[in-house]
Protein backbone atom coordinates (compact mmCIF):
# COMPACT_ATOMS: atom_id res chain seq x y z
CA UNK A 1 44.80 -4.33 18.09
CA UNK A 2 41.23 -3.20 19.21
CA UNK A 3 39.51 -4.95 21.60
CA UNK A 4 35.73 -5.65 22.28
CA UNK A 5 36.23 -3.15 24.98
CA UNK A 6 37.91 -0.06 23.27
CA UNK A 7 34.96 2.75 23.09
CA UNK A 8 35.22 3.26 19.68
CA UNK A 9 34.53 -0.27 18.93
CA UNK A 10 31.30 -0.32 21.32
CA UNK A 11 30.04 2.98 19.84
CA UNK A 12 30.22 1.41 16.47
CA UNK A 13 28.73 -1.62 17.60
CA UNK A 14 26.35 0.37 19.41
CA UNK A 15 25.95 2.38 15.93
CA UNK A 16 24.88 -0.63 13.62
CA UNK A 17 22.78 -2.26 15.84
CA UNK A 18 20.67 0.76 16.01
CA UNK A 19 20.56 1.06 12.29
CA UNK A 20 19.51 -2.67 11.98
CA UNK A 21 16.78 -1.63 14.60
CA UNK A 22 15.40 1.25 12.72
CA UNK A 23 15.67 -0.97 9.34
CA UNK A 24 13.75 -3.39 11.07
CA UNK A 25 10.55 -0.55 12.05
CA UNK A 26 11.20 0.94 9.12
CA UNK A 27 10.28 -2.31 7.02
CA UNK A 28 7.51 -3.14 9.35
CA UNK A 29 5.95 0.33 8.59
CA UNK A 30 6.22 -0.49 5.17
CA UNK A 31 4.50 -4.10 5.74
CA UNK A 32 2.04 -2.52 8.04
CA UNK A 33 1.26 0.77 7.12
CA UNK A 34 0.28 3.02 9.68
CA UNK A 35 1.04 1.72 13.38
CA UNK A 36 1.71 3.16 16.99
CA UNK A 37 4.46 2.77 19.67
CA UNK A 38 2.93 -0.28 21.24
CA UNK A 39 2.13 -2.07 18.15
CA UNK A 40 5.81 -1.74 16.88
CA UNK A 41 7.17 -2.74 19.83
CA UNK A 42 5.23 -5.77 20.47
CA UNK A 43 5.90 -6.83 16.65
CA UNK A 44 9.88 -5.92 17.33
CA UNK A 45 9.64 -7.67 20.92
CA UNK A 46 11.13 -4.25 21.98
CA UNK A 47 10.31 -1.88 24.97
CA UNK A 48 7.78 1.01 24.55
CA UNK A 49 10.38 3.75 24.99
CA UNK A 50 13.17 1.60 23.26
CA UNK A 51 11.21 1.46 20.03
CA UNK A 52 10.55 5.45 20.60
CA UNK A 53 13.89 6.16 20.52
CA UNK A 54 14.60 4.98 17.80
CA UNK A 55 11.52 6.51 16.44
CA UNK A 56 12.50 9.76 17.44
CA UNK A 57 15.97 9.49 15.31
CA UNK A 58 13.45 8.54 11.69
CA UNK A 59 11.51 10.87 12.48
CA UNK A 60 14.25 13.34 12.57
CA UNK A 61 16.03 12.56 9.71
CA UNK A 62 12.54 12.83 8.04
CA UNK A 63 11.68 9.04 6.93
CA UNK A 64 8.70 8.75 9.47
CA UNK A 65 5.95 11.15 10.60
CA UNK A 66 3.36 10.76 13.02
CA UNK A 67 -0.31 11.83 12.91
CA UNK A 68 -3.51 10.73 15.29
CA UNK A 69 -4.91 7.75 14.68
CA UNK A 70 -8.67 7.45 13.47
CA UNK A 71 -11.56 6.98 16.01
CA UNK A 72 -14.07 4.76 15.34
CA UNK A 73 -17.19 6.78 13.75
CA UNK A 74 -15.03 9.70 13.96
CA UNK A 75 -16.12 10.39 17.44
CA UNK A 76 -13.51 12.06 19.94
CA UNK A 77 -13.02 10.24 23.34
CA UNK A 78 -9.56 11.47 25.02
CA UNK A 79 -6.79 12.09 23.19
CA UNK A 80 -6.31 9.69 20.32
CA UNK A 81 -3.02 7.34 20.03
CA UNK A 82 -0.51 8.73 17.77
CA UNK A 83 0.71 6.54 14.37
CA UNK A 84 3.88 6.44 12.66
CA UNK A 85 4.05 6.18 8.73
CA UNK A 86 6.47 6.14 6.30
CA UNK A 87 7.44 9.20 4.09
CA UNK A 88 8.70 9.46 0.80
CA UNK A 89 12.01 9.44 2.17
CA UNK A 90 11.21 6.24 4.29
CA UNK A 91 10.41 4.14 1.47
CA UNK A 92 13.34 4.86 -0.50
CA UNK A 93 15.34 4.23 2.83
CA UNK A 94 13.36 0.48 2.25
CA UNK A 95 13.76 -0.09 -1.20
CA UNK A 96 17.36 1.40 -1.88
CA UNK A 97 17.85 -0.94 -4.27
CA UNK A 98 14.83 -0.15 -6.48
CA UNK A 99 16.20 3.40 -7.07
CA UNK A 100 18.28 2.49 -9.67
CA UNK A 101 16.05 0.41 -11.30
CA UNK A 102 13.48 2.97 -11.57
CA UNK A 103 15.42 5.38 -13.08
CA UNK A 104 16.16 3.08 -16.07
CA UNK A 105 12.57 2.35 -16.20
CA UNK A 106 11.78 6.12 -16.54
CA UNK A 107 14.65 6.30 -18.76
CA UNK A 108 12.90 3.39 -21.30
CA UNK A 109 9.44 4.13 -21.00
CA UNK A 110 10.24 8.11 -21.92
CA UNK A 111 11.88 6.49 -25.34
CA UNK A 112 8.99 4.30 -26.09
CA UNK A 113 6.53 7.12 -25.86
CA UNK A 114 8.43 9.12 -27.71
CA UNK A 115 8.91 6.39 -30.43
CA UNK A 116 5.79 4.85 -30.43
CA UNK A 117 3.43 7.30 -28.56
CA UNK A 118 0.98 7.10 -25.24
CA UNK A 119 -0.73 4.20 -26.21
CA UNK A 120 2.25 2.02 -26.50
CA UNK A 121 3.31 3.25 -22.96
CA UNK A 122 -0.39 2.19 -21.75
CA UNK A 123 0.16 -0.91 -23.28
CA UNK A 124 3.15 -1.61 -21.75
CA UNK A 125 1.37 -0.90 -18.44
CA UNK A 126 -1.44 -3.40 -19.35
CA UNK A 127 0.80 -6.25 -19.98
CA UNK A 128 2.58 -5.32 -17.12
CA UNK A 129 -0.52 -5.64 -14.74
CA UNK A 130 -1.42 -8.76 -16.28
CA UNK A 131 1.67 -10.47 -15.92
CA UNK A 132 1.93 -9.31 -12.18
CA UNK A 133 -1.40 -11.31 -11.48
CA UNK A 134 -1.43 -13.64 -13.89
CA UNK A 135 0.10 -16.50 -11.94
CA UNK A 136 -2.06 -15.80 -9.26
CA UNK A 137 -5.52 -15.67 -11.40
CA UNK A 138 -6.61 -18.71 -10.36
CA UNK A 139 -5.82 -19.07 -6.91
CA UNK A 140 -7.90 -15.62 -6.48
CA UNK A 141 -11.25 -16.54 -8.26
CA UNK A 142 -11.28 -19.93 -5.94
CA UNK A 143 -12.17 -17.48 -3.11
CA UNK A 144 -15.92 -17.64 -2.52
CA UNK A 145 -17.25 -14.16 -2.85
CA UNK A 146 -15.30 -11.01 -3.44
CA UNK A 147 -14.61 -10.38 -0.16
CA UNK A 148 -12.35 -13.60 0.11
CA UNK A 149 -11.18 -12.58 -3.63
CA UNK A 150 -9.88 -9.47 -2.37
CA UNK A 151 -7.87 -10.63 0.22
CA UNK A 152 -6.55 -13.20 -1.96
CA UNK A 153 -5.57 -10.34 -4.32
CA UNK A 154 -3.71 -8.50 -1.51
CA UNK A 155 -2.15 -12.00 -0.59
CA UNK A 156 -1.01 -11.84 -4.57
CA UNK A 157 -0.08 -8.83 -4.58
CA UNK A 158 2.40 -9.28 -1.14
CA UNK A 159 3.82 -11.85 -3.40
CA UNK A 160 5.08 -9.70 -5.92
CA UNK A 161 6.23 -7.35 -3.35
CA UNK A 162 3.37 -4.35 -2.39
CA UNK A 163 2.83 -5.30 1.14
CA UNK A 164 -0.59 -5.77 0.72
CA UNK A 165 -3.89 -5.97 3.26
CA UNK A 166 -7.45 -5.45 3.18
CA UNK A 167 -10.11 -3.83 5.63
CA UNK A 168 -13.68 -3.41 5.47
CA UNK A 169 -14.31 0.47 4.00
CA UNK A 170 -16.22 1.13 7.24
CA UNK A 171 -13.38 -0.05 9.76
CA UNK A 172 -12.64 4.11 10.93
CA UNK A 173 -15.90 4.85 10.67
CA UNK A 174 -17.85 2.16 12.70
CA UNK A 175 -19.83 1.43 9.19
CA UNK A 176 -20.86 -2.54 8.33
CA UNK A 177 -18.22 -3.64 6.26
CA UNK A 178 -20.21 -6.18 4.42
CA UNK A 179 -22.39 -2.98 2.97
CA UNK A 180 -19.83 -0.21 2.16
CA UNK A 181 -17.00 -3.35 0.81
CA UNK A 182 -13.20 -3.82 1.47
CA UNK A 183 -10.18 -1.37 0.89
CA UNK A 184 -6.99 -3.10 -0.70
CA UNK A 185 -3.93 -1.16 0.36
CA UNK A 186 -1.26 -1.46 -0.99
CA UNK A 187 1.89 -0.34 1.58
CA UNK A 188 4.52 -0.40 -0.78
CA UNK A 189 5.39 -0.01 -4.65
CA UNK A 190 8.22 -0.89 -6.18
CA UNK A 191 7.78 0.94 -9.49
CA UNK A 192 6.12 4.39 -7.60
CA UNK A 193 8.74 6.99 -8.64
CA UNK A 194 7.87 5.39 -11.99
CA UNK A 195 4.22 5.72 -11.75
CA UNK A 196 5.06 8.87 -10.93
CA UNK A 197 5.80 10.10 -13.97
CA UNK A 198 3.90 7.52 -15.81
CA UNK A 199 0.18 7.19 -14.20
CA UNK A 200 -0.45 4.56 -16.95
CA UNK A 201 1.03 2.07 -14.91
CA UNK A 202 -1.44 2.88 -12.14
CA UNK A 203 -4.99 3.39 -14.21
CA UNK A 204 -3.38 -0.39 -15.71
CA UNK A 205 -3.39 -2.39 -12.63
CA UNK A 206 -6.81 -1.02 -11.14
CA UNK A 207 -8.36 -1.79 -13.92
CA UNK A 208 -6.65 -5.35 -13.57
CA UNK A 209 -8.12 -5.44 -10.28
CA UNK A 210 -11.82 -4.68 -11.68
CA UNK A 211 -11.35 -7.16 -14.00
CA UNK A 212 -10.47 -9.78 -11.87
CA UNK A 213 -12.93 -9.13 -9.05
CA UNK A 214 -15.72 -8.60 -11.31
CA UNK A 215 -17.02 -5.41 -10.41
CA UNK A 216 -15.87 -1.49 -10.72
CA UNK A 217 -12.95 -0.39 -8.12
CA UNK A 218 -12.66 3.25 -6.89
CA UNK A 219 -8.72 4.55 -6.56
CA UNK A 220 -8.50 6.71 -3.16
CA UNK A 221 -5.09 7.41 -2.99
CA UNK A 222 -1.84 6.17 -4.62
CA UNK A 223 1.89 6.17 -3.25
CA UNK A 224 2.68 7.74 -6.86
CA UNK A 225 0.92 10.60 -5.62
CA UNK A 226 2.44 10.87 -2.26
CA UNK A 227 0.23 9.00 -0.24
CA UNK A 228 1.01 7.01 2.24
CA UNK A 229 -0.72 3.96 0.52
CA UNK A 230 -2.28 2.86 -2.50
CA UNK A 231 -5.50 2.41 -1.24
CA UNK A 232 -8.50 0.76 -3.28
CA UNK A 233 -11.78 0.48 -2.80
CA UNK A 234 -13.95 -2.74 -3.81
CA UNK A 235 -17.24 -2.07 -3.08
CA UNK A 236 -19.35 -4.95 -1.48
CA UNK A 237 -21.06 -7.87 -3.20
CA UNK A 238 -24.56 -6.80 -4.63
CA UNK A 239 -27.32 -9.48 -4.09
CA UNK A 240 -27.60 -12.67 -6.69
CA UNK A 241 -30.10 -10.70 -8.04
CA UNK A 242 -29.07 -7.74 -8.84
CA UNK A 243 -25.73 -9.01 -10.00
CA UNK A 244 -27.73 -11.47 -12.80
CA UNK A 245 -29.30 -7.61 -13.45
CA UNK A 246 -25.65 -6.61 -14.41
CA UNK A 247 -24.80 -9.66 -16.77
CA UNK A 248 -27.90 -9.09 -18.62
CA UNK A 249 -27.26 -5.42 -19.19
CA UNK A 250 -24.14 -6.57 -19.92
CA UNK A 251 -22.19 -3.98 -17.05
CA UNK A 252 -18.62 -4.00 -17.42
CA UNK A 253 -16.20 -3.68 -14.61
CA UNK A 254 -14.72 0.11 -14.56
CA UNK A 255 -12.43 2.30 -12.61
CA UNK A 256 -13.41 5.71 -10.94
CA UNK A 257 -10.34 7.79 -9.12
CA UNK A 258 -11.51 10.32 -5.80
CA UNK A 259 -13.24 9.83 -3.84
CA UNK A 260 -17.20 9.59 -5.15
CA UNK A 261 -20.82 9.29 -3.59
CA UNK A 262 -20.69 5.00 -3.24
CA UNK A 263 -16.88 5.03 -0.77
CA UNK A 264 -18.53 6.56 2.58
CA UNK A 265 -15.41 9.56 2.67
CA UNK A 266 -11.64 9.71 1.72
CA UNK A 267 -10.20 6.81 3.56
CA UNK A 268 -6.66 6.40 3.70
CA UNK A 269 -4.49 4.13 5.06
């Protein structure tokens, strides 16, 4: 019989409660995007060089990498902290079970272009959007400007499973968030290795998003693409004014993808 005390029991012991560990920053990455040493280990309630460890080991079988983290206004005071982020690889180590799913997905979607052609695969993608946000529609026009809309999106869209937050644009870059707007990032997709294949399912839900804020959203970067978030920008609330200006000329909301003159740089969560 082994006991608690044979080695081989401890170093399997030993074994899954590391992998439970790095699960555990793993999925926090995911929830959180981008984050260093000390904010891991003070989510985790871990020590600094504990949670590096096991840092260390993801990074080395390639599901996290590290890069510096952004300086306010961009200026360079010391050397800047280093964040962790999820790769590829790390986010299919988070959603194993969505693998299979999204190879069926691919699977159906490839018939019903081929049997009905592209615009039957972009509606699919419409519906698709709408239904994600649907139950949520009214919860997110009770916020009182689009500010609180958008983070009631990103509360939505957590819901439904994309990790969502918001920022103001100008966070990195020491800008006034209430003139440059927010940035919705999503941290996670569960159909990205469909969108993938299939950017229909992306240009679909932005242009959910524009509809339900009101106003035109810029796409920065998507996970589809191999970013490390789908990242959004909603730019900030125009004046009563000139937003009575719009209805009259009868603006409708629209989506733009890259970065363009109105999103002060590529930002990228």
């Amino acid at each position: 019989m082994v006991g608690e005390h044979d080695p081989a029991h401890a170093d399997h012991a030993r074994s899954a409660a590391d992998g439970r560990t790095r699960d555990a920053v793993v999925r926090l990455l995911l929830e959180q995007g981008p984050t260093t040493t000390a904010g891991l280990a003070e989510a985790l309630r871990l020590s600094g060089p504990g949670v590096r460890r096991h840092l260390d080991a993801l990074v080395a079988e390639g599901s996290v990498v590290t890069r510096d983290a952004p300086q306010p206004g961009g200026r360079k005071r010391g050397r800047p902290a280093r964040q962790f982020l999820l790769t590829a690889s790390g986010r299919a180590r988070a959603g194993r079970e969505e693998h299979g799913s999204a190879q069926l997905a691919v699977a159906a979607l490839r018939r019903l272009g081929e049997a009905a052609g592209e615009e039957a695969v972009r509606a699919f993608a419409r519906d698709r959007a709408l239904a994600m946000v649907g139950q949520h529609r009214e919860h997110v026009l009770a916020g009182a400007d689009r500010g609180e809309r958008t983070a009631r999106l990103a509360g939505a869209l957590t819901a439904e499973g994309y990790a969502a937050t918001t920022r103001g644009a100008g966070a990195q870059d020491g800008l006034d968030a209430r003139v440059t707007g927010e940035q919705l990032c999503q941290h996670h997709c569960p159909v990205a290795d469909v969108a993938a294949e299939f950017p229909a399912l992306c240009e679909a839900e932005a242009e959910v998003f524009a509809e339900l804020l009101g106003t035109h959203v810029q796409r920065l970067a998507t996970i589809a693409r191999g970013d490390a978030a789908c990242t959004t920008h909603v730019p900030a609330q125009q004046s009563r004014g000139a937003e009575e200006q719009d209805d009259r000329t009868g603006t409708t909301p629209a989506v733009t993808t890259g970065a363009g003159p109105d999103v002060k740089g590529r930002q990228v969560v």
